[in-house]
Protein backbone atom coordinates (compact mmCIF):
# COMPACT_ATOMS: atom_id res chain seq x y z
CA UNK A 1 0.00 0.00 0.00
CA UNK A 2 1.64 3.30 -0.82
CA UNK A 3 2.18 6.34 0.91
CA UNK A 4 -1.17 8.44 1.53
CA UNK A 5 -0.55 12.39 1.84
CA UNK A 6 -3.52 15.19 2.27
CA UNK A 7 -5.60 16.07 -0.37
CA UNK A 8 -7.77 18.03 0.91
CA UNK A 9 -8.61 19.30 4.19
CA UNK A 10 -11.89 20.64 5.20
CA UNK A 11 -12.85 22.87 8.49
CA UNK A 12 -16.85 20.94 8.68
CA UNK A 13 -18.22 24.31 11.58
CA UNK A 14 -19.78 22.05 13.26
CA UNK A 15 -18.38 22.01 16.69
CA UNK A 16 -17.07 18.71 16.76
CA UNK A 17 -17.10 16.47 14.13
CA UNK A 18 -18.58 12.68 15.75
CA UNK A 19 -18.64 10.91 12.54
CA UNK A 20 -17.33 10.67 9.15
CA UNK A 21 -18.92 8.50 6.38
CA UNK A 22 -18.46 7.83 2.46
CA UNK A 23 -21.40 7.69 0.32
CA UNK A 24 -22.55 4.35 -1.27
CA UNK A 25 -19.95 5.01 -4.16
CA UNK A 26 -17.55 7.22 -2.44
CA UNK A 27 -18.15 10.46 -4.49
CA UNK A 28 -19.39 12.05 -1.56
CA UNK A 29 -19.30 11.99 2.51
CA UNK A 30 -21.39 13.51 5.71
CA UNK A 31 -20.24 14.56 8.31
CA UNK A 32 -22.17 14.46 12.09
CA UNK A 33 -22.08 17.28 14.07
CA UNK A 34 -22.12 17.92 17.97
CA UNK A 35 -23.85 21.30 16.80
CA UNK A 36 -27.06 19.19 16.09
CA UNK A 37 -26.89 18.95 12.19
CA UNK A 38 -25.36 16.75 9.61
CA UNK A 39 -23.78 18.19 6.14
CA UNK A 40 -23.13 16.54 2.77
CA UNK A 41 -19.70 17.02 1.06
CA UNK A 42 -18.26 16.38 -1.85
CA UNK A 43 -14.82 15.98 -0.50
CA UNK A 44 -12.67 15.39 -3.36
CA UNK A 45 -13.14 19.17 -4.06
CA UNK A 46 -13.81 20.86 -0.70
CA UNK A 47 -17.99 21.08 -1.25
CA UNK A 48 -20.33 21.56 1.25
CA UNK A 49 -23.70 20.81 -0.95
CA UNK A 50 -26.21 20.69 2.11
CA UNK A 51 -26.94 21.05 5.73
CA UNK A 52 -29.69 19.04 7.13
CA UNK A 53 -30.63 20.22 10.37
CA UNK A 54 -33.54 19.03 12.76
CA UNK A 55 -32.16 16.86 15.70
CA UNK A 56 -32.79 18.15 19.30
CA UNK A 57 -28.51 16.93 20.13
CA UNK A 58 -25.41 15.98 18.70
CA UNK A 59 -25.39 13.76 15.59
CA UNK A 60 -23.17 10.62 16.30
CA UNK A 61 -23.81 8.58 12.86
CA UNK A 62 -25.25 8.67 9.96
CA UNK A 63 -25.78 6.58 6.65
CA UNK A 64 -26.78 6.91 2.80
CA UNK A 65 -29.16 4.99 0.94
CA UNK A 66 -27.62 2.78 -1.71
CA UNK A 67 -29.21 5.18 -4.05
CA UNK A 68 -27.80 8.50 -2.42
CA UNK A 69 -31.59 9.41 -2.11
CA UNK A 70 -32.01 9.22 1.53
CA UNK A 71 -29.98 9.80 4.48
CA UNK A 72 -30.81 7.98 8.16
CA UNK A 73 -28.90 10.13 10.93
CA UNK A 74 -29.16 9.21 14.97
CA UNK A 75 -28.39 11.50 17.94
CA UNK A 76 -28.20 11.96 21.21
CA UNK A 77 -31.98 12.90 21.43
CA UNK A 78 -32.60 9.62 21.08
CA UNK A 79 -34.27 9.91 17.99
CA UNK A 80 -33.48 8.02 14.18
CA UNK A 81 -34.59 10.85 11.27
CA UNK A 82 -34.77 9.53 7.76
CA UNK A 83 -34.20 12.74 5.16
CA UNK A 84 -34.39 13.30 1.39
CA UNK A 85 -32.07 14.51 0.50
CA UNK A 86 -32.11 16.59 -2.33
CA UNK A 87 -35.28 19.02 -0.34
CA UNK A 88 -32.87 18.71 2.74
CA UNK A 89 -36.32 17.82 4.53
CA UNK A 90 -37.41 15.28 7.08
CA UNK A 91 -39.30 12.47 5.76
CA UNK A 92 -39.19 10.73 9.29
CA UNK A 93 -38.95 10.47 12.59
CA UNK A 94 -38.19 7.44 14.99
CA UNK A 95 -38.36 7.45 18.28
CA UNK A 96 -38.38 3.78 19.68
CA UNK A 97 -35.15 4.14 21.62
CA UNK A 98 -34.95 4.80 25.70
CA UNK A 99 -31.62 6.53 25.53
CA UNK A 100 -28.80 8.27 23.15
CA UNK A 101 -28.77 6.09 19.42
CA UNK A 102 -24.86 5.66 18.84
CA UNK A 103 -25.04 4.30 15.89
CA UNK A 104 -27.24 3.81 12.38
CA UNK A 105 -26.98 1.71 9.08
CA UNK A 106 -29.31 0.67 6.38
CA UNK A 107 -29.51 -2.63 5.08
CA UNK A 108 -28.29 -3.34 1.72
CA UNK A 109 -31.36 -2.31 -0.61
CA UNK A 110 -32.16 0.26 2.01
CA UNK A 111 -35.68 -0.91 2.86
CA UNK A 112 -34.42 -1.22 6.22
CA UNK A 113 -32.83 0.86 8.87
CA UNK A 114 -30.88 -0.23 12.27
CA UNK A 115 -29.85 1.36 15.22
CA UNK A 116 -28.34 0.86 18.23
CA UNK A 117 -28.77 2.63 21.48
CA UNK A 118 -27.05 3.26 24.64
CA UNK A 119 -30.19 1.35 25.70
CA UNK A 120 -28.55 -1.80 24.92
CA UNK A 121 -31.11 -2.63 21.95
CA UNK A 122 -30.75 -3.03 18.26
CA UNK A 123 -34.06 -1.64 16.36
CA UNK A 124 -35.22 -2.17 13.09
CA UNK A 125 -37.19 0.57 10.97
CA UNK A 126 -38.93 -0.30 7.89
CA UNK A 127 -38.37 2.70 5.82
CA UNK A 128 -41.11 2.10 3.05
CA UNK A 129 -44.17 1.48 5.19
CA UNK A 130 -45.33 4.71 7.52
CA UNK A 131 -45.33 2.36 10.25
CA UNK A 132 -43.68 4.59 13.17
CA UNK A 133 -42.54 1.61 15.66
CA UNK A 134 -39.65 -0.71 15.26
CA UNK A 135 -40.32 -3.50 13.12
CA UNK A 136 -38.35 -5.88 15.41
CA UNK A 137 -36.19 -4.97 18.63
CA UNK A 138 -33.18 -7.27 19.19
CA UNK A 139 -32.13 -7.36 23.23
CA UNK A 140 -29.33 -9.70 23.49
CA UNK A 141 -26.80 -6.88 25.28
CA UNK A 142 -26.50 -6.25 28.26
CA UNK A 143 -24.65 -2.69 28.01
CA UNK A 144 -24.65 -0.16 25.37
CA UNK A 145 -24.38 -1.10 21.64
CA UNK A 146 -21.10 0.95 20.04
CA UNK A 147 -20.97 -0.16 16.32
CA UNK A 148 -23.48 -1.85 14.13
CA UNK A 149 -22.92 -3.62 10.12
CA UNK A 150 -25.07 -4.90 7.87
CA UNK A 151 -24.18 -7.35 4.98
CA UNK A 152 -26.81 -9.29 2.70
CA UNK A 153 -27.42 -11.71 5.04
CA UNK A 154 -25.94 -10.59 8.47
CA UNK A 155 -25.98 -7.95 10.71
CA UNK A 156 -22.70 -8.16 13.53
CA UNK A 157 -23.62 -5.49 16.56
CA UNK A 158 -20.71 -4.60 19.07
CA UNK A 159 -21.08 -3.62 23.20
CA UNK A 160 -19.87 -2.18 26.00
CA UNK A 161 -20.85 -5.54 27.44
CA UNK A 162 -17.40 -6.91 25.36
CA UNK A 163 -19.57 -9.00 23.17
CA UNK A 164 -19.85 -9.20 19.56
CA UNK A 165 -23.04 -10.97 18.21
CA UNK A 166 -23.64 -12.12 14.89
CA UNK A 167 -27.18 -12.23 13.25
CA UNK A 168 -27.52 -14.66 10.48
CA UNK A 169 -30.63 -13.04 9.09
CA UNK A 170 -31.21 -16.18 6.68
CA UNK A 171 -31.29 -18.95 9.14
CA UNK A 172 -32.53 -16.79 12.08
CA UNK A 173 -29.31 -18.16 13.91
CA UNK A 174 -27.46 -15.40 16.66
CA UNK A 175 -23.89 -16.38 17.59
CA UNK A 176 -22.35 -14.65 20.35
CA UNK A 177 -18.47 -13.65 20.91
CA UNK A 178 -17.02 -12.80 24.20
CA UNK A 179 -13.92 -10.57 23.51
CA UNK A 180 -12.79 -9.73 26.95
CA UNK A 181 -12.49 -5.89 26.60
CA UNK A 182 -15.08 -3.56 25.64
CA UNK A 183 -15.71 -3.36 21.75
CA UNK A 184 -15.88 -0.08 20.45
CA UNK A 185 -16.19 -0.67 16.54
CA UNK A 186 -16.47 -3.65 14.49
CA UNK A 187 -15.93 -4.04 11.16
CA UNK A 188 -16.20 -6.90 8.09
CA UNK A 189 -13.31 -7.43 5.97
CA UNK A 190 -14.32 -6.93 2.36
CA UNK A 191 -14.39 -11.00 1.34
CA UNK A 192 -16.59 -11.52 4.12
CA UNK A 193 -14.31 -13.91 5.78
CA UNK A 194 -13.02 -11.93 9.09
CA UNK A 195 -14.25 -8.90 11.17
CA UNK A 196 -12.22 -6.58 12.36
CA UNK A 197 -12.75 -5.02 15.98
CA UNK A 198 -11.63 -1.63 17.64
CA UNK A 199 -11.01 -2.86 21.63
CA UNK A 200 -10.60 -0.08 24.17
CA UNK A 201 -7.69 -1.77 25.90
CA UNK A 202 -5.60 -0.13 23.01
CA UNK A 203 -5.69 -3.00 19.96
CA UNK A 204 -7.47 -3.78 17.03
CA UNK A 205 -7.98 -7.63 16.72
CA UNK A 206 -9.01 -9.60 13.89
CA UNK A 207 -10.88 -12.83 14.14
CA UNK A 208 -11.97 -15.59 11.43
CA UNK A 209 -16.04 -15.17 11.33
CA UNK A 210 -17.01 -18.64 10.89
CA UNK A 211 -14.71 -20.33 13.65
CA UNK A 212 -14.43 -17.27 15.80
CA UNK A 213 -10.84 -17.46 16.02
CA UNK A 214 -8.35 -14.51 16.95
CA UNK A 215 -6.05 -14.18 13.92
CA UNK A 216 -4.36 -10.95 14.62
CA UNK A 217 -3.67 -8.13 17.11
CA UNK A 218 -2.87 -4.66 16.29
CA UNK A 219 -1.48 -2.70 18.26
CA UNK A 220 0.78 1.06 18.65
CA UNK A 221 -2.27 3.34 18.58
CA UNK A 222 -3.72 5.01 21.86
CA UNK A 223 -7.01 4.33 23.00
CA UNK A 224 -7.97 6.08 26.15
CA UNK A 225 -11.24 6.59 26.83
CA UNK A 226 -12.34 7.44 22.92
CA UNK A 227 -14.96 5.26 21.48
CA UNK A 228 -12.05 4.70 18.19
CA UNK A 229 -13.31 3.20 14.97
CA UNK A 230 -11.52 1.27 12.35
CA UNK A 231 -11.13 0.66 8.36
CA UNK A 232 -10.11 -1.92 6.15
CA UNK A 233 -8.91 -0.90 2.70
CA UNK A 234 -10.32 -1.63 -0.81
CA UNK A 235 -7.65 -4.77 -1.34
CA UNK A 236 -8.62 -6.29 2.31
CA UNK A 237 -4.49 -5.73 2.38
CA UNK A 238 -4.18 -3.17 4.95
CA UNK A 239 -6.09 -2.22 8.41
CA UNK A 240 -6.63 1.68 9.87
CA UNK A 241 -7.55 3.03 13.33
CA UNK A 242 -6.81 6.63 14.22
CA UNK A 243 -5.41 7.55 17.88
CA UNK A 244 -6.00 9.55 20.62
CA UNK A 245 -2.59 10.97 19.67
CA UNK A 246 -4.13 12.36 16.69
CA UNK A 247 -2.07 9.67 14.30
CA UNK A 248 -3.98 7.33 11.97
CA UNK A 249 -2.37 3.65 12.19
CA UNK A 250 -1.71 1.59 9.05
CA UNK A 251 -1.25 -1.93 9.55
CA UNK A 252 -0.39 -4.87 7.29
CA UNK A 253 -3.36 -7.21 7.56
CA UNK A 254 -1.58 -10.61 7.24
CA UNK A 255 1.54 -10.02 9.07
CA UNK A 256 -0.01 -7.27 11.45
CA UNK A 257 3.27 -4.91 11.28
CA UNK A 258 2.58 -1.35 11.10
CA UNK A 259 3.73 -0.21 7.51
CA UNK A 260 2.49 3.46 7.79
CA UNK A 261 1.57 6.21 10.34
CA UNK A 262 0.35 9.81 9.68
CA UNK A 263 -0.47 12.60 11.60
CA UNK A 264 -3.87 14.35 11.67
CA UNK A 265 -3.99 16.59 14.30
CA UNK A 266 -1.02 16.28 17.05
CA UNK A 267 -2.54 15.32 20.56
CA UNK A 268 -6.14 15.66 19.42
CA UNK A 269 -7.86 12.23 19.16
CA UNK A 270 -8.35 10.99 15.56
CA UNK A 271 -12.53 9.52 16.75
CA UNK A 272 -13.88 8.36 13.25
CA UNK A 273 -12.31 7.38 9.97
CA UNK A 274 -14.41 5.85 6.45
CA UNK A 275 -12.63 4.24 3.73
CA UNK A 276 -13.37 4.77 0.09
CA UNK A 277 -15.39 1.83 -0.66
CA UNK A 278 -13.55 0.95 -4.37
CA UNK A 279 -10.43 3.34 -4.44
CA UNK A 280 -7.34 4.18 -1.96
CA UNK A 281 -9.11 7.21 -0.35
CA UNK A 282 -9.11 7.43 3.13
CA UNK A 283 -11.29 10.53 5.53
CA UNK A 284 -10.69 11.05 9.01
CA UNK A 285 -12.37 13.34 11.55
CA UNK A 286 -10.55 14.97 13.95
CA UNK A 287 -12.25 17.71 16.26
CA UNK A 288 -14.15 20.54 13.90
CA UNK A 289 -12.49 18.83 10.75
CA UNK A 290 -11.94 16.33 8.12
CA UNK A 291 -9.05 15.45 5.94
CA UNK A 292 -9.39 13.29 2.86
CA UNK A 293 -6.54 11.28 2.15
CA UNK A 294 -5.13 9.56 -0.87
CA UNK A 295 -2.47 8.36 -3.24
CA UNK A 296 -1.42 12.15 -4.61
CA UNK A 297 0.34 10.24 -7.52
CA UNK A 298 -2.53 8.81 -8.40
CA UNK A 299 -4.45 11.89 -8.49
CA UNK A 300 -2.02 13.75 -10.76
């Protein structure tokens, strides 16, 4: 994997920046705020297209539709709000959770949306009906759910609770990991064969899906107290974390040495990071902004 270097850096205005996340095909990215509202981007030349604004708290995640039609955003006002978003408008609003909704994804023909809550449940929202409840409620953790993903057939939630559970959506089948730390993100590796989780007591490990065996351990970053996320690139060659030392972490997947490190902000924690889903494009969020990165070679 070669060297990435800055391409563009962008200052978002929005307080803090809690989340940063590629659209569908990569062309464009949102950013959630901890000033309440989420923005669209087109990063690769320093756009902001639109500001959607109507959440009572900070943003902490938010989604595209496979189409780029819709957004889904959750926030700390325990709310889910589906948006069009060419109007910028508010088609919807969910409120099924008891507490703060960390994190949000659609499924993959976006019919669905899922969320998890510092109220320990996953909820599902059927986006095409006007049906306002959750369409099911999953309450297998016991402590707050920190990352959720969705592929055609399987949806793997992470907790506080150090668990990683695995919904096999086609046989109805949950299986349950016990990590040993807590799990703040989780991750699947491109071929579908690993996952990749963010622990807080400073690594990134990476286990085989089917046996549930450890594989790897990353380690050099800092995790403190910051709810870190990771990446894996387009090849499935490389993993990414960012630091609370403001670094992002570059490690090679199979061998697990670190090939690559490079500064986003010094001493400022580096919370959220999103991979470009076909190219070598890399954004991270650090405090009120968000640096895309890439191969400037490449580019030329």
């Amino acid at each position: 994997m070669s060297e990435l270097s800055t391409i563009a850096t962008i200052k978002c205005k929005q307080q803090v920046v809690r989340a940063v996340r590629f659209n569908v095909d990569g062309t464009y990215c949102l950013t959630c705020g901890a000033d309440k509202k989420i923005k669209l981007w087109n990063p690769h030349r320093e756009l902001l297209l639109k500001t959607y604004g109507g959440h009572a708290n900070e943003v902490l995640d938010a989604a595209g539709s496979c189409d780029s039609s819709h957004i889904v955003s959750c926030s700390s006002d325990k709310s889910v709000i589906l948006w069009d978003v060419t109007t910028g408008q508010p088609i919807r609003r969910y409120r099924g959770h008891a507490s703060s909704v960390t994190c949000v994804k659609f499924n993959e023909e976006s019919s669905l949306a899922v969320s998890g809550s510092v109220d320990n449940t996953v909820a599902f929202w059927d986006i095409v009906s006007r049906r306002q409840e959750p369409v099911q409620v999953l309450k297998d953790a016991k402590d707050t759910i920190t990352s959720i993903q969705i592929t055609d057939h399987e949806i793997m939630t992470c907790s506080v609770d150090c668990h990683v559970r695995l919904y096999d959506i086609r046989v109805g089948k949950m299986t349950s990991d016990y990590i040993g730390h807590i799990v703040t993100f989780g991750n699947f590796t491109h071929d579908g064969q690993c996952y990749v989780l963010s622990c807080n007591d400073g690594t990134v490990k990476l286990f085989d899906k089917d046996s549930g065996e450890m594989l790897n351990t990353f380690i050099g970053h800092e995790c403190k107290d910051y709810m870190l996320e990771n990446v894996v690139n387009e090849t499935d060659s490389h993993i990414m974390s960012g630091s609370a030392t403001g670094e992002v972490l570059v490690w090679d997947l199979i061998s697990s040495k670190s090939t690559n490190k490079f500064v986003h902000t010094k001493n400022k924690p580096v919370i959220s990071l999103s991979h470009h889903p076909t190219e070598s494009y890399l954004l991270t969020a650090c405090d009120d902004e968000i640096k895309l990165w890439g191969n400037k070679s490449a580019n030329d």
